[in-house]
Each structure stands twice: as structure tokens, then as C-alpha cells.
N, C-alpha and C. Protein backbone atom coordinates (compact mmCIF):
# COMPACT_ATOMS: atom_id res chain seq x y z
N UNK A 1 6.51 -6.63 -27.99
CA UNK A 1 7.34 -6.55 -26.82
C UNK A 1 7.97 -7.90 -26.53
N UNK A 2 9.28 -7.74 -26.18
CA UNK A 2 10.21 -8.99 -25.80
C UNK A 2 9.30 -9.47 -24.56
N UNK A 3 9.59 -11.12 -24.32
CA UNK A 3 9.09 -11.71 -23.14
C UNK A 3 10.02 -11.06 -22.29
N UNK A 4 9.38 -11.03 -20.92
CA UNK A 4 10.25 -10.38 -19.94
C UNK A 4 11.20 -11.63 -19.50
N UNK A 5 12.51 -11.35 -18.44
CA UNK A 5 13.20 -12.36 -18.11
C UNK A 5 12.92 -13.05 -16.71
N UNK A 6 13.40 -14.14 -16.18
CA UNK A 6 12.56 -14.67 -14.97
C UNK A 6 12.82 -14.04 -14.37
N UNK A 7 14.04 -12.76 -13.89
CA UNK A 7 14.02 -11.89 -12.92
C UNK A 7 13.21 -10.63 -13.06
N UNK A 8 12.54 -10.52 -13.99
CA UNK A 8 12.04 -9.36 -14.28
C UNK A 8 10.12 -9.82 -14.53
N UNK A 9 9.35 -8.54 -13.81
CA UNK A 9 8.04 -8.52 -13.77
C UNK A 9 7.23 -7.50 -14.79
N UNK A 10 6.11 -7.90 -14.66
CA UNK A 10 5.28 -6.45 -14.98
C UNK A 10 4.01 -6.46 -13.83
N UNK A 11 4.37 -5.53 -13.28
CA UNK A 11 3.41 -5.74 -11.72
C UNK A 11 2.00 -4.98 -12.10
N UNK A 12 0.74 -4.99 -11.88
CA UNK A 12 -0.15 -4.21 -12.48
C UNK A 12 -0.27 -3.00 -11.63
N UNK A 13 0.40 -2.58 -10.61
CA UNK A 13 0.46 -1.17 -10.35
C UNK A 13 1.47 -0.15 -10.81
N UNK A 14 1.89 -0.71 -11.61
CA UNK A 14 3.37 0.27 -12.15
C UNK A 14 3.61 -0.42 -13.59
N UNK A 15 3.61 0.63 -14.18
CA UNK A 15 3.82 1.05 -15.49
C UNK A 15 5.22 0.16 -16.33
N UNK A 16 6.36 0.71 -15.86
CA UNK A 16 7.34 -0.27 -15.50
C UNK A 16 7.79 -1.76 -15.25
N UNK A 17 8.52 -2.42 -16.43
CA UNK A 17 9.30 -4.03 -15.84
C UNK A 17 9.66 -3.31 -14.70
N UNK A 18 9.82 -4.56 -13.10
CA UNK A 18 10.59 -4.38 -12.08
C UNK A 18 11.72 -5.64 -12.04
N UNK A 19 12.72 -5.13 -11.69
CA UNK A 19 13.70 -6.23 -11.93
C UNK A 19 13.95 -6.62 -10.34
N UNK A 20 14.12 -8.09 -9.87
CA UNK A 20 14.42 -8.35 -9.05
C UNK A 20 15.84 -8.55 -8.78
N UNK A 21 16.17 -7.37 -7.38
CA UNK A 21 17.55 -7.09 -6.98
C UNK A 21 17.66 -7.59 -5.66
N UNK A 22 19.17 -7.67 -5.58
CA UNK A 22 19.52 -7.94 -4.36
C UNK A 22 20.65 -6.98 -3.94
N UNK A 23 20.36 -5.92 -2.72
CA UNK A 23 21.02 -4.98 -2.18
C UNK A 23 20.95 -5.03 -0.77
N UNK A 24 22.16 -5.15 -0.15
CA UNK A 24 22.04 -5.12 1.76
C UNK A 24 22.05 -3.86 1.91
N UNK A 25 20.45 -2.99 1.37
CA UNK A 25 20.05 -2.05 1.70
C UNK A 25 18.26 -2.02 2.28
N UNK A 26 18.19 -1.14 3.07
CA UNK A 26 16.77 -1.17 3.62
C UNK A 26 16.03 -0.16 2.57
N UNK A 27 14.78 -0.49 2.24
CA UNK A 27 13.93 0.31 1.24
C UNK A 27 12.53 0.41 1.84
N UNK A 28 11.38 1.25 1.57
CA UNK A 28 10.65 1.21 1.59
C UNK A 28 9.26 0.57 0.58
N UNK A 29 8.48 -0.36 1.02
CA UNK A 29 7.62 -0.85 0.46
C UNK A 29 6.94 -0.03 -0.73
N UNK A 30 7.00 0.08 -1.78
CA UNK A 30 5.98 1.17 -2.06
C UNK A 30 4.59 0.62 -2.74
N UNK A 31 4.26 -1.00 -2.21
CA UNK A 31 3.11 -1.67 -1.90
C UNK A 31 2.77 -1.91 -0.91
N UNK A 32 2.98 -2.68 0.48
CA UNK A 32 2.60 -2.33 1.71
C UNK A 32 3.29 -1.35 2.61
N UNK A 33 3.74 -0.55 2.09
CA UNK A 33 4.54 0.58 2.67
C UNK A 33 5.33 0.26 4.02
N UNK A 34 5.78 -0.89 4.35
CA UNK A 34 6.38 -1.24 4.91
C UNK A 34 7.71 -1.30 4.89
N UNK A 35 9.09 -1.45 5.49
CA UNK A 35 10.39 -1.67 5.68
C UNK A 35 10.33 -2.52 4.94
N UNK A 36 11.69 -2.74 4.32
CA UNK A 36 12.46 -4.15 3.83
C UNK A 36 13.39 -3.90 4.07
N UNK A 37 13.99 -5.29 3.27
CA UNK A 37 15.90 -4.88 3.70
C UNK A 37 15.78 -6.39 2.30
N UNK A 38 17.26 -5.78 1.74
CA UNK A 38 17.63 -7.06 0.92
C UNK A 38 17.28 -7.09 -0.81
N UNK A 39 16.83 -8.37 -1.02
CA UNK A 39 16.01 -8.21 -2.23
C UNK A 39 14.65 -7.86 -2.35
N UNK A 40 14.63 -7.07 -3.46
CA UNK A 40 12.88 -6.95 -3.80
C UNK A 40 12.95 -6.69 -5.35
N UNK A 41 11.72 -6.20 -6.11
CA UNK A 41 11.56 -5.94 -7.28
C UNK A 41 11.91 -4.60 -7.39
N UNK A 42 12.28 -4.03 -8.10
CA UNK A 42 12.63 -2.07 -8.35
C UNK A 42 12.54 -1.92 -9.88
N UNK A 43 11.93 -0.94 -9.94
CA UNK A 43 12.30 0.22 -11.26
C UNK A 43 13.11 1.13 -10.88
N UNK A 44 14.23 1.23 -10.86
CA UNK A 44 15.24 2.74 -10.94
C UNK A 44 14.97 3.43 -11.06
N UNK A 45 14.21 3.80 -12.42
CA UNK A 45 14.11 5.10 -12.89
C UNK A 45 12.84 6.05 -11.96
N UNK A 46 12.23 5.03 -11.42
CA UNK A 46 11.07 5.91 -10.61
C UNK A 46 11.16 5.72 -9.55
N UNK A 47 12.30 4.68 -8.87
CA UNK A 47 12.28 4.41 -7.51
C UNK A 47 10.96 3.92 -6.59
N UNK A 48 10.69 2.71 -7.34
CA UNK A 48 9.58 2.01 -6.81
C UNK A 48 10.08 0.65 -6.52
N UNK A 49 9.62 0.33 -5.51
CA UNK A 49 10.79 -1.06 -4.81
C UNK A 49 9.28 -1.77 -4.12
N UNK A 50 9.12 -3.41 -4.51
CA UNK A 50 7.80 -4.04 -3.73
C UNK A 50 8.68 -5.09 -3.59
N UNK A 51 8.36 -5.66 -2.29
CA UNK A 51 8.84 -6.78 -1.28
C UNK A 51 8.40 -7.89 -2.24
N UNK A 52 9.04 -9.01 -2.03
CA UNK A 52 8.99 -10.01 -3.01
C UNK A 52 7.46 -10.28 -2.66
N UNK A 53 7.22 -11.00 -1.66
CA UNK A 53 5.89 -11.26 -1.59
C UNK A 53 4.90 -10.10 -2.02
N UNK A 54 5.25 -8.71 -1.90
CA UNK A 54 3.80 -7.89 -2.47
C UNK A 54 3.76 -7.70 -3.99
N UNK A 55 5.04 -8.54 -4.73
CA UNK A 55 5.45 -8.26 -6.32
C UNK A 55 4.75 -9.65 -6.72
N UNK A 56 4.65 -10.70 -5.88
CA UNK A 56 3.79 -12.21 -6.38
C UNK A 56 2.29 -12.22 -5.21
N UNK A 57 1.90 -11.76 -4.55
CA UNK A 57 0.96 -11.69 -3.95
C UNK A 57 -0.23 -11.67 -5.32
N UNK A 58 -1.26 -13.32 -5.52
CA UNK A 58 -2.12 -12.61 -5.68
C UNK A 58 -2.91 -12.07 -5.81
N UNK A 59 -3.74 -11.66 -6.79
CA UNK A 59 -4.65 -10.75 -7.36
C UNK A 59 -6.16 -10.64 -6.24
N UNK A 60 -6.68 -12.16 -6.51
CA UNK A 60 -7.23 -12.61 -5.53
C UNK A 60 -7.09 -13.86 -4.48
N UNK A 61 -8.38 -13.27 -3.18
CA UNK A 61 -7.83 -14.16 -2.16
C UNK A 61 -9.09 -15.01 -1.59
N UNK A 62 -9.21 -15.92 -0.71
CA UNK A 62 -10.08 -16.17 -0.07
C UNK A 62 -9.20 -16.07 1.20
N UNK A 63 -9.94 -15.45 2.15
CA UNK A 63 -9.82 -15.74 3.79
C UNK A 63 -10.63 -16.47 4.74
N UNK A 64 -10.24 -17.24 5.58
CA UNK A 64 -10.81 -17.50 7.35
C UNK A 64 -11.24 -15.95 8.00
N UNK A 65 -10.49 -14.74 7.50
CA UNK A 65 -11.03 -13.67 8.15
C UNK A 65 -12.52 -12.74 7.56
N UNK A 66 -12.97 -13.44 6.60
CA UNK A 66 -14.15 -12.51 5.81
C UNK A 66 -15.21 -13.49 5.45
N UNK A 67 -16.24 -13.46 5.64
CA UNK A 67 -17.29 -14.49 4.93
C UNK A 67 -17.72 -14.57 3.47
N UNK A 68 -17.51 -13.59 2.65
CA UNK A 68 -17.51 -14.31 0.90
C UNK A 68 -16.53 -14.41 0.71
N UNK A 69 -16.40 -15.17 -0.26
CA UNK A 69 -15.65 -16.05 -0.97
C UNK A 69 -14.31 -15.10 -1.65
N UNK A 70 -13.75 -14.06 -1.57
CA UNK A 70 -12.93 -13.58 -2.33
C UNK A 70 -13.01 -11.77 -2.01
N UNK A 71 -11.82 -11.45 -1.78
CA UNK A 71 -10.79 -10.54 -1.88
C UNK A 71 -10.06 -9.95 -3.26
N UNK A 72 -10.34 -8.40 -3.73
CA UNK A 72 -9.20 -8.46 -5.05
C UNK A 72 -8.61 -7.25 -3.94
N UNK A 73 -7.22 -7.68 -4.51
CA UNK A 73 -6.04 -6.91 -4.32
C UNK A 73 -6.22 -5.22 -4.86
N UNK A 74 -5.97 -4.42 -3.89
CA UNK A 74 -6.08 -3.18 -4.54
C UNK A 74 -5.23 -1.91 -4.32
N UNK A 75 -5.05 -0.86 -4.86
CA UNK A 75 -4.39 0.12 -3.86
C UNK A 75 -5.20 0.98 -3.72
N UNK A 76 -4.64 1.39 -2.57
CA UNK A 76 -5.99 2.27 -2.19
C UNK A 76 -5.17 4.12 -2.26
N UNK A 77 -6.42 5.11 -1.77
CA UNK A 77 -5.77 6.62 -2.06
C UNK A 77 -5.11 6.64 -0.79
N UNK A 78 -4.68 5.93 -0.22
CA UNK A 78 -3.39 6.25 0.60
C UNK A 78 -1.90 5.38 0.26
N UNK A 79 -2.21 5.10 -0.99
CA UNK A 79 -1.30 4.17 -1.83
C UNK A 79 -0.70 2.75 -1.04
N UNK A 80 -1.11 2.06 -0.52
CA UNK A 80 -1.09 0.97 0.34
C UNK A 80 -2.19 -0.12 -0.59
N UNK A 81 -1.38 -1.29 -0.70
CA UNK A 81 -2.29 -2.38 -0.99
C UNK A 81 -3.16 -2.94 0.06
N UNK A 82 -3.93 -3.06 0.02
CA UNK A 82 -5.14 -3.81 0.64
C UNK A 82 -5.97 -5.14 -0.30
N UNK A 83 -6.11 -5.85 0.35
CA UNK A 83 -7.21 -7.12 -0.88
C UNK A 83 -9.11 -6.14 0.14
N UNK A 84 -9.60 -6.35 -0.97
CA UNK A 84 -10.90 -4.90 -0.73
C UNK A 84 -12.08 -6.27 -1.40
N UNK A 85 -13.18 -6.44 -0.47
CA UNK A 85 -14.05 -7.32 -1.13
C UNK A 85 -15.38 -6.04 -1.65
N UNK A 86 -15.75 -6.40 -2.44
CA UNK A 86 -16.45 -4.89 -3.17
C UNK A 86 -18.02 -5.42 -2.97
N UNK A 87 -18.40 -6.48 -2.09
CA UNK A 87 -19.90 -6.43 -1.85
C UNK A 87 -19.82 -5.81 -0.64
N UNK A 88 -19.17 -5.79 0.36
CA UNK A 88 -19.10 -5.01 1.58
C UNK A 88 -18.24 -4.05 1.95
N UNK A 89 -17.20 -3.33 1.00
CA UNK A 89 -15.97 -2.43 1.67
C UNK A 89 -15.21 -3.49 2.84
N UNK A 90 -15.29 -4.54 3.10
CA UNK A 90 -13.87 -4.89 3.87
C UNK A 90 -12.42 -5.23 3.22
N UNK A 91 -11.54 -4.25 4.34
CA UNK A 91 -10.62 -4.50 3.41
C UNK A 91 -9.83 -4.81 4.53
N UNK A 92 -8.23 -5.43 3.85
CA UNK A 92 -7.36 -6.58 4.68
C UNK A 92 -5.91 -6.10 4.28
N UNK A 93 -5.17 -5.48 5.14
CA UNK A 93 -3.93 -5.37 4.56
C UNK A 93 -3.27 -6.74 4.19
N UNK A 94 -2.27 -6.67 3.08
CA UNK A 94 -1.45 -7.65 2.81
C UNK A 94 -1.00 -8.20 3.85
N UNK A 95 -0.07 -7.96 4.60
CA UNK A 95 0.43 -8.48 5.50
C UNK A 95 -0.40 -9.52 6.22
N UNK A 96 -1.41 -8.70 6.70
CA UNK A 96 -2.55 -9.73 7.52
C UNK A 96 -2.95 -10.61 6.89
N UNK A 97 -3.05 -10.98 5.80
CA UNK A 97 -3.45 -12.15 4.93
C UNK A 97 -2.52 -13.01 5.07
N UNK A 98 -1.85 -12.82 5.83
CA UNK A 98 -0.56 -14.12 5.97
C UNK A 98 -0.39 -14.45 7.74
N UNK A 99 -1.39 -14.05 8.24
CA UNK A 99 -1.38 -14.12 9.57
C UNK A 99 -1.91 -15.74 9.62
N UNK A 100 -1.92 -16.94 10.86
CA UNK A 100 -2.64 -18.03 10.97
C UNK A 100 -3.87 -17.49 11.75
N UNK A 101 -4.79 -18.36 10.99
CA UNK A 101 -6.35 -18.29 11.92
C UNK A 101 -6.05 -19.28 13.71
N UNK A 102 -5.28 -20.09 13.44
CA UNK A 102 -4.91 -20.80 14.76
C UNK A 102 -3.67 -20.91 14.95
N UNK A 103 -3.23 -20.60 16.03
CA UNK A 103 -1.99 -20.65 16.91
C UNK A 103 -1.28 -20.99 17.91
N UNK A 104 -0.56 -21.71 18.58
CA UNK A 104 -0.10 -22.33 19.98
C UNK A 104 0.66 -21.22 20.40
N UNK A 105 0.75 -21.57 21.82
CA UNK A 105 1.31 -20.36 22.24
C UNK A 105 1.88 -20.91 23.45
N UNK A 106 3.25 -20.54 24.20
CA UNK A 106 4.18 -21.46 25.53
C UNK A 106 3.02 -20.82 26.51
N UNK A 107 2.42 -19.67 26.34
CA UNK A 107 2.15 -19.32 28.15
C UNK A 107 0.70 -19.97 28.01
N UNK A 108 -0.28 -20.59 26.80
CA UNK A 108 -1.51 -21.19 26.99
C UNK A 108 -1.30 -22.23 25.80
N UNK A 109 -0.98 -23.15 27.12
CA UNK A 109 -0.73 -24.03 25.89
C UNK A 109 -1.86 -25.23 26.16
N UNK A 110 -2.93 -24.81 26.59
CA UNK A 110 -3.93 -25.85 26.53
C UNK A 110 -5.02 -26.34 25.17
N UNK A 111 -4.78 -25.54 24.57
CA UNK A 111 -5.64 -25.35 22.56
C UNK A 111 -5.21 -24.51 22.39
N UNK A 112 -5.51 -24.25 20.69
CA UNK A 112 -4.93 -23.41 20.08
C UNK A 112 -5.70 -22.22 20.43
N UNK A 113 -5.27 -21.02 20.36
CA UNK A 113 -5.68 -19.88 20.25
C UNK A 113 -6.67 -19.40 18.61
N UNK A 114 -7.33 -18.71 18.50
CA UNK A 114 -7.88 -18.47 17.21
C UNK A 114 -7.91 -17.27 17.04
N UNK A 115 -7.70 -16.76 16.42
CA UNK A 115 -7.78 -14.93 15.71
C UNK A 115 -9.15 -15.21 15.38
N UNK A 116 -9.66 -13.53 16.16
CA UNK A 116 -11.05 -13.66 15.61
C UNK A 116 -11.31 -11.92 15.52
């Protein structure tokens, strides 16, 4: 097999190179099943489109939100990625893995706030 090109992936949930496009069209995630708009990765032929970040998101993670050491990326049977730690079943949508553990905020602005 040819090397793929820098616009083009092989994502491990799809079978399929995804080529990264740019369309001022809105799509649906079909990794965090979320909205987009713009560029993302797509296969045509099956109409599978992942947001740039859920096409380089990866594999594994460590969080401030879980106490061992690591997260693998997974999809789950409601076809949604989640990072899933497999000594305890917690699992973390993508998105939230990009949330800050600390935050300022105008109406308390005396310390930071902390997600807990």
C-alpha cells in the first residue's frame, strides 16, 4: 500500500483513508456525534465525517478527572467515542477531555474555580 498523503488518514475506526476537506457545510460528527461546520476528515463513499480534533485525538489519555493513570479511546454501542479506563468502567466523552480542571471566572473572581 502507497504511503498515505499529509491530507489523508487511516483512522482506526473506519476501514477507509479519510481525506481532510474543507466545505462551508455543517456535518455531523460520526465520532463525537456532535455538529461541525467547515473542515474535517470524510470518506465519501460511506459518508463518515470526524472533526479534526476526533481524527488526531489520541489513543490514550491521562486526566485531572480520573485517578489511574490512563484512558484508551473507544467507541462505544451507541457509536460515540469515549476514552473508557478498563480497571473501573469510567468513561469520559471526548469533548470533556478538553475541558480545564481550573478556571477564572468575571462574577467570582476571587480564585480559580475547579471542576470537580
Amino acid at each position: 500500500m502507497a504511503p498515505l498523503s499529509k491530507k489523508t488518514i487511516q483512522h482506526f475506526t473506519h476501514f477507509h483513508p479519510l481525506t481532510k476537506v474543507s466545505a462551508n457545510t455543517e456535518f455531523l460528527c460520526d465520532g463525537c456525534r456532535t455538529l461541525g461546520f467547515g473542515t474535517r476528515y470524510r470518506c465519501k463513499p460511506c459518508d463518515f465525517d470526524l472533526h479534526d480534533h476526533c481524527a488526531n485525538s489520541p489513543l490514550e489519555i491521562s486526566s485531572f478527572m480520573h485517578q489511574y493513570v490512563s484512558a484508551t479511546c473507544v467507541k462505544t454501542l451507541l457509536k460515540v467515542f469515549f476514552y473508557r479506563c478498563k480497571l473501573c468502567e469510567f468513561y469520559v466523552h471526548t469533548f470533556c477531555t478538553q475541558l480545564l480542571e481550573y478556571v477564572r471566572h468575571v462574577m467570582h473572581t476571587n480564585h480559580p474555580l475547579r471542576l470537580q
